[in-house]
C-alpha atoms as a PDB file:
ATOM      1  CA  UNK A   1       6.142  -4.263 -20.309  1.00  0.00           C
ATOM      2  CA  UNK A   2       3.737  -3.080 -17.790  1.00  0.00           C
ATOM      3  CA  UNK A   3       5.069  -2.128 -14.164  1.00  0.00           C
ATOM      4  CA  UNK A   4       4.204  -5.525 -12.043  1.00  0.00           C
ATOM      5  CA  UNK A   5       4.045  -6.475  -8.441  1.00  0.00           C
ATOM      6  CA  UNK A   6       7.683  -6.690  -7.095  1.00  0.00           C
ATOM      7  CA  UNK A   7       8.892  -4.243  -9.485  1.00  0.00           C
ATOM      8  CA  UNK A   8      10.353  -1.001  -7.580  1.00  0.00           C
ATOM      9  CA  UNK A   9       8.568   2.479  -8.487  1.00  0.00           C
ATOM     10  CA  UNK A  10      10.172   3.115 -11.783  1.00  0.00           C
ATOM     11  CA  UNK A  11      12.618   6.709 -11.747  1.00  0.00           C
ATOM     12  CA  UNK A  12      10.541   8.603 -13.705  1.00  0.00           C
ATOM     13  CA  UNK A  13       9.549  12.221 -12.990  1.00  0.00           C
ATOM     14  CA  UNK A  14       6.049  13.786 -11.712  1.00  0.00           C
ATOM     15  CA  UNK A  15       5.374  16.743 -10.809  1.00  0.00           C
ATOM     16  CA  UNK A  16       3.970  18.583  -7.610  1.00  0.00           C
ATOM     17  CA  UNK A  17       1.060  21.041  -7.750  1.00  0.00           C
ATOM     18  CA  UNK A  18       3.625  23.166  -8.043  1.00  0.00           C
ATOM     19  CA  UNK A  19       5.104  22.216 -11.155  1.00  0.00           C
ATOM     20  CA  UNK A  20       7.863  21.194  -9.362  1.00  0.00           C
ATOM     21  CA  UNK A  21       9.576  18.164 -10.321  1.00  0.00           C
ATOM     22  CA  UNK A  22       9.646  14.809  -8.186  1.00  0.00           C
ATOM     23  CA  UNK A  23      11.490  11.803  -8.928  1.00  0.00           C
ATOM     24  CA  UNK A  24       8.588   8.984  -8.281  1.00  0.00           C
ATOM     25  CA  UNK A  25      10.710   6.424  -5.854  1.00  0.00           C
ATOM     26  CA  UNK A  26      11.080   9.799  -3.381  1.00  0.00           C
ATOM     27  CA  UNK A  27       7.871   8.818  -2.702  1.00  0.00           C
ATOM     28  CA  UNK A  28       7.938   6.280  -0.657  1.00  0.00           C
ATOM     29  CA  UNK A  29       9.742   7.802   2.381  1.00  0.00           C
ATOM     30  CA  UNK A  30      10.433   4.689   3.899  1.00  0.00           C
ATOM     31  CA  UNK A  31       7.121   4.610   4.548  1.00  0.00           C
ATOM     32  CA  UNK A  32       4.115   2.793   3.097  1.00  0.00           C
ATOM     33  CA  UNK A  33       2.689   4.485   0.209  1.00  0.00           C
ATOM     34  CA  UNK A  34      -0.668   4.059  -1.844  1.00  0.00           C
ATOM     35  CA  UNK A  35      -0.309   5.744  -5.479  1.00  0.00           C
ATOM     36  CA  UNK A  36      -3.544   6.246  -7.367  1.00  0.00           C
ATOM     37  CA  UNK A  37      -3.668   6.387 -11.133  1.00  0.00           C
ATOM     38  CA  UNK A  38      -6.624   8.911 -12.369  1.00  0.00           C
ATOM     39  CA  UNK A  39      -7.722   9.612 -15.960  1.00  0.00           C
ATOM     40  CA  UNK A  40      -8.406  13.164 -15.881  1.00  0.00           C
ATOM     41  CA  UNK A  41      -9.415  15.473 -13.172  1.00  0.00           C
ATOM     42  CA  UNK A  42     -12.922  17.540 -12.852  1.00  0.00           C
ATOM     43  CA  UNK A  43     -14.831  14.016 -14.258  1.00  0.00           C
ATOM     44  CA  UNK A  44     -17.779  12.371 -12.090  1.00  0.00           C
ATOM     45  CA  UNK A  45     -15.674   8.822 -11.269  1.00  0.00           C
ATOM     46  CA  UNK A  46     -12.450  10.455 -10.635  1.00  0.00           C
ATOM     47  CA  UNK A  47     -14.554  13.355  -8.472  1.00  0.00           C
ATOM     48  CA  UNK A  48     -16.254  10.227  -6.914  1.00  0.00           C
ATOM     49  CA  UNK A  49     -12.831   7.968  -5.947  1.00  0.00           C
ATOM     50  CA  UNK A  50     -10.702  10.951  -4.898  1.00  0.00           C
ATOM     51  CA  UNK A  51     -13.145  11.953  -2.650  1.00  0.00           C
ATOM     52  CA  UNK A  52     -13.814   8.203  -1.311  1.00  0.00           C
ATOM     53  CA  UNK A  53      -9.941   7.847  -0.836  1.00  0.00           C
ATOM     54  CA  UNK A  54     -10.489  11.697   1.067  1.00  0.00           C
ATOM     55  CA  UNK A  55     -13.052  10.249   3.296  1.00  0.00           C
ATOM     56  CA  UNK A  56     -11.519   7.472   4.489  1.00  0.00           C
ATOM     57  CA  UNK A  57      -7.703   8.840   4.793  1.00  0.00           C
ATOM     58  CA  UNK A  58      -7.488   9.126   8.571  1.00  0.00           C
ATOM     59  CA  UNK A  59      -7.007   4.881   7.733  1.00  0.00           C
ATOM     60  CA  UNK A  60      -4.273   5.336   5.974  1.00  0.00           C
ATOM     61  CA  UNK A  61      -2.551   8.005   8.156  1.00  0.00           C
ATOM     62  CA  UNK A  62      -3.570   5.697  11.459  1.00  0.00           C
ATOM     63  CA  UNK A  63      -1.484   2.762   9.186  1.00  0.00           C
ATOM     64  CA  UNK A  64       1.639   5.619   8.644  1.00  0.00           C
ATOM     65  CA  UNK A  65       0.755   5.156   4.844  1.00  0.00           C
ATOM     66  CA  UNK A  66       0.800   8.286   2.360  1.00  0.00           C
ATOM     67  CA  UNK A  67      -1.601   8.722  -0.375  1.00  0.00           C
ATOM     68  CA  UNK A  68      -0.827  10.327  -3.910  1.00  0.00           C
ATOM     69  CA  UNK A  69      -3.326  10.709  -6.638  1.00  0.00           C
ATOM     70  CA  UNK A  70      -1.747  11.056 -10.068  1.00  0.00           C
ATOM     71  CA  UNK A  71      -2.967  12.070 -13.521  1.00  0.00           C
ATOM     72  CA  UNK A  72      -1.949  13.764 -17.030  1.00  0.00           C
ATOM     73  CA  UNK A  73      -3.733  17.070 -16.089  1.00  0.00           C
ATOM     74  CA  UNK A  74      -1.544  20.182 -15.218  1.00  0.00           C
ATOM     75  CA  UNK A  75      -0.315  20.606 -12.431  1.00  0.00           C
ATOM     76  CA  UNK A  76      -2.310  23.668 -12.179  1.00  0.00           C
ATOM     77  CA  UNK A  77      -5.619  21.965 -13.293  1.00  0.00           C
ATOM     78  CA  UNK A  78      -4.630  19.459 -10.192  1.00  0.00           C
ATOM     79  CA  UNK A  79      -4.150  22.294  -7.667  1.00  0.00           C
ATOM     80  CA  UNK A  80      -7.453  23.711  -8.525  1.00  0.00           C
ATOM     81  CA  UNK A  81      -9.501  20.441  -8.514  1.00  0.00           C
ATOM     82  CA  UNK A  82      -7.841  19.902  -5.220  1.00  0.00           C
ATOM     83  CA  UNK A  83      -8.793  22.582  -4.124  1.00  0.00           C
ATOM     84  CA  UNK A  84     -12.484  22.402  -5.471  1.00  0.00           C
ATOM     85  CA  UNK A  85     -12.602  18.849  -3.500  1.00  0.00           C
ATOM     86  CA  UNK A  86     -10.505  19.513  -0.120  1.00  0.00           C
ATOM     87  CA  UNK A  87      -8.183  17.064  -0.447  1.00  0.00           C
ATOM     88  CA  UNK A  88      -5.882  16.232   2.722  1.00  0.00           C
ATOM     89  CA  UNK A  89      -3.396  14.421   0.144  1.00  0.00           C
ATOM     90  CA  UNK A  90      -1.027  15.249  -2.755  1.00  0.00           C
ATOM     91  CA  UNK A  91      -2.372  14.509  -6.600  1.00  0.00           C
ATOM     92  CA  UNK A  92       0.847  14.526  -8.746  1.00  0.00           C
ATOM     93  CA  UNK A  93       0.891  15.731 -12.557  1.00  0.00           C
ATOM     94  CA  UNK A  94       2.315  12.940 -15.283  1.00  0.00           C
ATOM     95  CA  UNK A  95       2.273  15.654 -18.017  1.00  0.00           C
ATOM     96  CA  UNK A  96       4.569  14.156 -19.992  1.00  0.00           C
ATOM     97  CA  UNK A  97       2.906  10.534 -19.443  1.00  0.00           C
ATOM     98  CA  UNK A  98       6.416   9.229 -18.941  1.00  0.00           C
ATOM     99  CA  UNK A  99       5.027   7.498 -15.735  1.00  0.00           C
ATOM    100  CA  UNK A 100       1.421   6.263 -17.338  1.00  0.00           C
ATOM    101  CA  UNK A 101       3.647   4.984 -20.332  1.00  0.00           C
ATOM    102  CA  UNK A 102       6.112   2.941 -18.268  1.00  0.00           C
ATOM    103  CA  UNK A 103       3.882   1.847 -15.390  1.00  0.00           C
ATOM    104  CA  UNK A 104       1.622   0.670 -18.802  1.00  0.00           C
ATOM    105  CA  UNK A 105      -1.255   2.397 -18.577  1.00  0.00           C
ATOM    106  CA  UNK A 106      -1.842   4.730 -21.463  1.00  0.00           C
ATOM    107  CA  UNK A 107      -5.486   5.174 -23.131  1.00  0.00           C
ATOM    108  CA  UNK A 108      -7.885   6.382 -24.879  1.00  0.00           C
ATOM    109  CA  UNK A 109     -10.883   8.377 -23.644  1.00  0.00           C
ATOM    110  CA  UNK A 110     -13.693   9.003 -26.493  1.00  0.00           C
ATOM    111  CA  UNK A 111     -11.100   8.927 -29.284  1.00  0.00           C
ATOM    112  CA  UNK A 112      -8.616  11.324 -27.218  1.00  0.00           C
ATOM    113  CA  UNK A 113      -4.686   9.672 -26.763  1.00  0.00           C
ATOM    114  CA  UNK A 114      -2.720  10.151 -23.990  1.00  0.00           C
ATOM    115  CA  UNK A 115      -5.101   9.129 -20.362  1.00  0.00           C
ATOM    116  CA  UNK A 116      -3.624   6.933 -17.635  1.00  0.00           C
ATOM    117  CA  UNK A 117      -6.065   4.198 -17.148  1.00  0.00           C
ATOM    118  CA  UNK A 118      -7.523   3.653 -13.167  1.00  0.00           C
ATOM    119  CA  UNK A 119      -5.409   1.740 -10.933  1.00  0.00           C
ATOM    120  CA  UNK A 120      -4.020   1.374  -7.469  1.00  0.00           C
ATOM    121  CA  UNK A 121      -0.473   0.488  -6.256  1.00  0.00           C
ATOM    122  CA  UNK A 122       0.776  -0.145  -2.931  1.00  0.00           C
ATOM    123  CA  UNK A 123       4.053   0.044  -2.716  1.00  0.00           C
ATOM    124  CA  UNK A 124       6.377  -0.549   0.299  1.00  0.00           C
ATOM    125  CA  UNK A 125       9.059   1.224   2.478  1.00  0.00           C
ATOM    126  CA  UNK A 126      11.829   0.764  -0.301  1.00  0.00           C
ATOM    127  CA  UNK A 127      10.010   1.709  -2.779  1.00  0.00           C
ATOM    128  CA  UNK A 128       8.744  -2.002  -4.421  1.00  0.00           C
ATOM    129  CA  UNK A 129       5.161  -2.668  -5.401  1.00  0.00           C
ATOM    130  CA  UNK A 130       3.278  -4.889  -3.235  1.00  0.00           C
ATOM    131  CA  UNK A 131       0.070  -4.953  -4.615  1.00  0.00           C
ATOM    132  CA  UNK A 132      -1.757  -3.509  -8.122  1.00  0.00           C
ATOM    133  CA  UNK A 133      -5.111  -3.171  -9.221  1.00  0.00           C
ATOM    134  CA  UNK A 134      -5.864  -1.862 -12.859  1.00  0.00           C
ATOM    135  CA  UNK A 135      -9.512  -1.318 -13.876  1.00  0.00           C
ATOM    136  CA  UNK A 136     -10.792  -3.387 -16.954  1.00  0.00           C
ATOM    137  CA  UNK A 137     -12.660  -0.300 -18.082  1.00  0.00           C
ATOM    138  CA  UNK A 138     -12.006   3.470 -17.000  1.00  0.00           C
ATOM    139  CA  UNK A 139     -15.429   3.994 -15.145  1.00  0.00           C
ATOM    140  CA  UNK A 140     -14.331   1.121 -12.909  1.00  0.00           C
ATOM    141  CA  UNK A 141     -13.789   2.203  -9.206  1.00  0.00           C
ATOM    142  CA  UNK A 142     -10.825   0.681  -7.757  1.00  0.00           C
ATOM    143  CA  UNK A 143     -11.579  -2.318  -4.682  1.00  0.00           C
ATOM    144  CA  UNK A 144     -11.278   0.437  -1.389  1.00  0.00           C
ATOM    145  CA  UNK A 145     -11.318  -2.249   0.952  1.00  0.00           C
ATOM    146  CA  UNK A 146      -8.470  -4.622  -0.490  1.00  0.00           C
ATOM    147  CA  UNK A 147      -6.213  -1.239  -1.238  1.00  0.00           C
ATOM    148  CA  UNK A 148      -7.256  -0.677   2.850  1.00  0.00           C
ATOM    149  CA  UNK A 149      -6.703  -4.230   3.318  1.00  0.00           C
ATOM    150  CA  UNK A 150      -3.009  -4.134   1.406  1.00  0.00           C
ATOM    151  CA  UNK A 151      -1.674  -1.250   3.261  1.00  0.00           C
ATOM    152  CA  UNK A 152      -2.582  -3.135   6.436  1.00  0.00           C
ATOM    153  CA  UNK A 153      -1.193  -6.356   5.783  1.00  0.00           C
ATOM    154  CA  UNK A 154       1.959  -4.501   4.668  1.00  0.00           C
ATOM    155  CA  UNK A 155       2.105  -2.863   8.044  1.00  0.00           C
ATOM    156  CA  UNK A 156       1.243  -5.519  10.165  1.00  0.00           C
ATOM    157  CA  UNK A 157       2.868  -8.414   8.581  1.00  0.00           C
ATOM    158  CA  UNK A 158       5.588  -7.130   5.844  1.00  0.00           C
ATOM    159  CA  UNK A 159       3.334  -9.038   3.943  1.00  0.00           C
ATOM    160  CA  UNK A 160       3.315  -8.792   0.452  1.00  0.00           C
ATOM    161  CA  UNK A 161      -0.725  -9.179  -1.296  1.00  0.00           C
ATOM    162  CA  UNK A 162      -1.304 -10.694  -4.356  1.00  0.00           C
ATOM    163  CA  UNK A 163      -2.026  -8.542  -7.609  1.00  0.00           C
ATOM    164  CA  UNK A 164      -5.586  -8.416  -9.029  1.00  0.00           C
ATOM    165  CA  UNK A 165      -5.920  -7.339 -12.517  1.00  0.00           C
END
């Protein structure tokens, strides 16, 4: 079973760019936190959202909100691409696909197992998911303005937003 709105982040492990492991519910901080799903680094949409998500991440930081990007590449692979796209915010490495798997994501890319499918969670202070957005198809860009809008009404209001699959 897929990982749902009101569902808390699942304890599975990611790791840093580091390759340093990071259970996923330390995320949240106690603060807002926006976790993007990714199929695979160093490909045009991916290129495209991360560095949508970099250009508009003084919103998130004005709404005290932290922003993760997360894929199956290596943690090595992620450094670089971060790197290559100067990003201001963390992308996290699901080698092992234990997070794609549980969070129910997992897919296939041109006959190759093993990809996380796009999406977007926002997830609150304690760690529970207030709002999810999976794409129908991997090229699909995730909404911008209703993750903005999410984040937001969980700041202002303690709000929870509806899920949109």
């Amino acid at each position: 079973m897929a990982i749902q709105v009101g569902d808390h982040l699942p304890d599975v492990t990611v790791f840093n760019t580091a390759a340093e492991p990071i259970s996923l519910p330390t995320l949240a901080k106690g603060r807002p936190l926006v976790l993007l799903f990714f199929p695979a680094a160093h490909t045009r949409v991916c290129e495209k959202e991360l560095c949508t998500v970099r250009d508009s991440l003084a919103e998130y930081n004005q709404l005290g909100a932290e922003v993760y990007g997360l894929s199956v590449d290596t943690p090595w692979t992620l450094a670089a691409y971060a790197r290559s796209l100067g990003l201001a915010f963390p992308l996290l490495s699901d080698y092992n696909r234990e997070a794609t798997r549980v969070f129910g994501l997992e897919i296939s890319l041109r006959g190759l197992p093993g990809f996380a499918q796009r999406a977007a969670y926002v997830v609150d202070a304690s760690g529970q998911i207030t709002w999810a957005w999976v794409a129908e198809v991997p090229a699909q860009e995730p909404p911008y303005p209703e993750v903005a809008a999410a984040v937001k009404a969980l700041v202002e209001n303690g709000a929870s937003s509806r899920a949109r699959s």
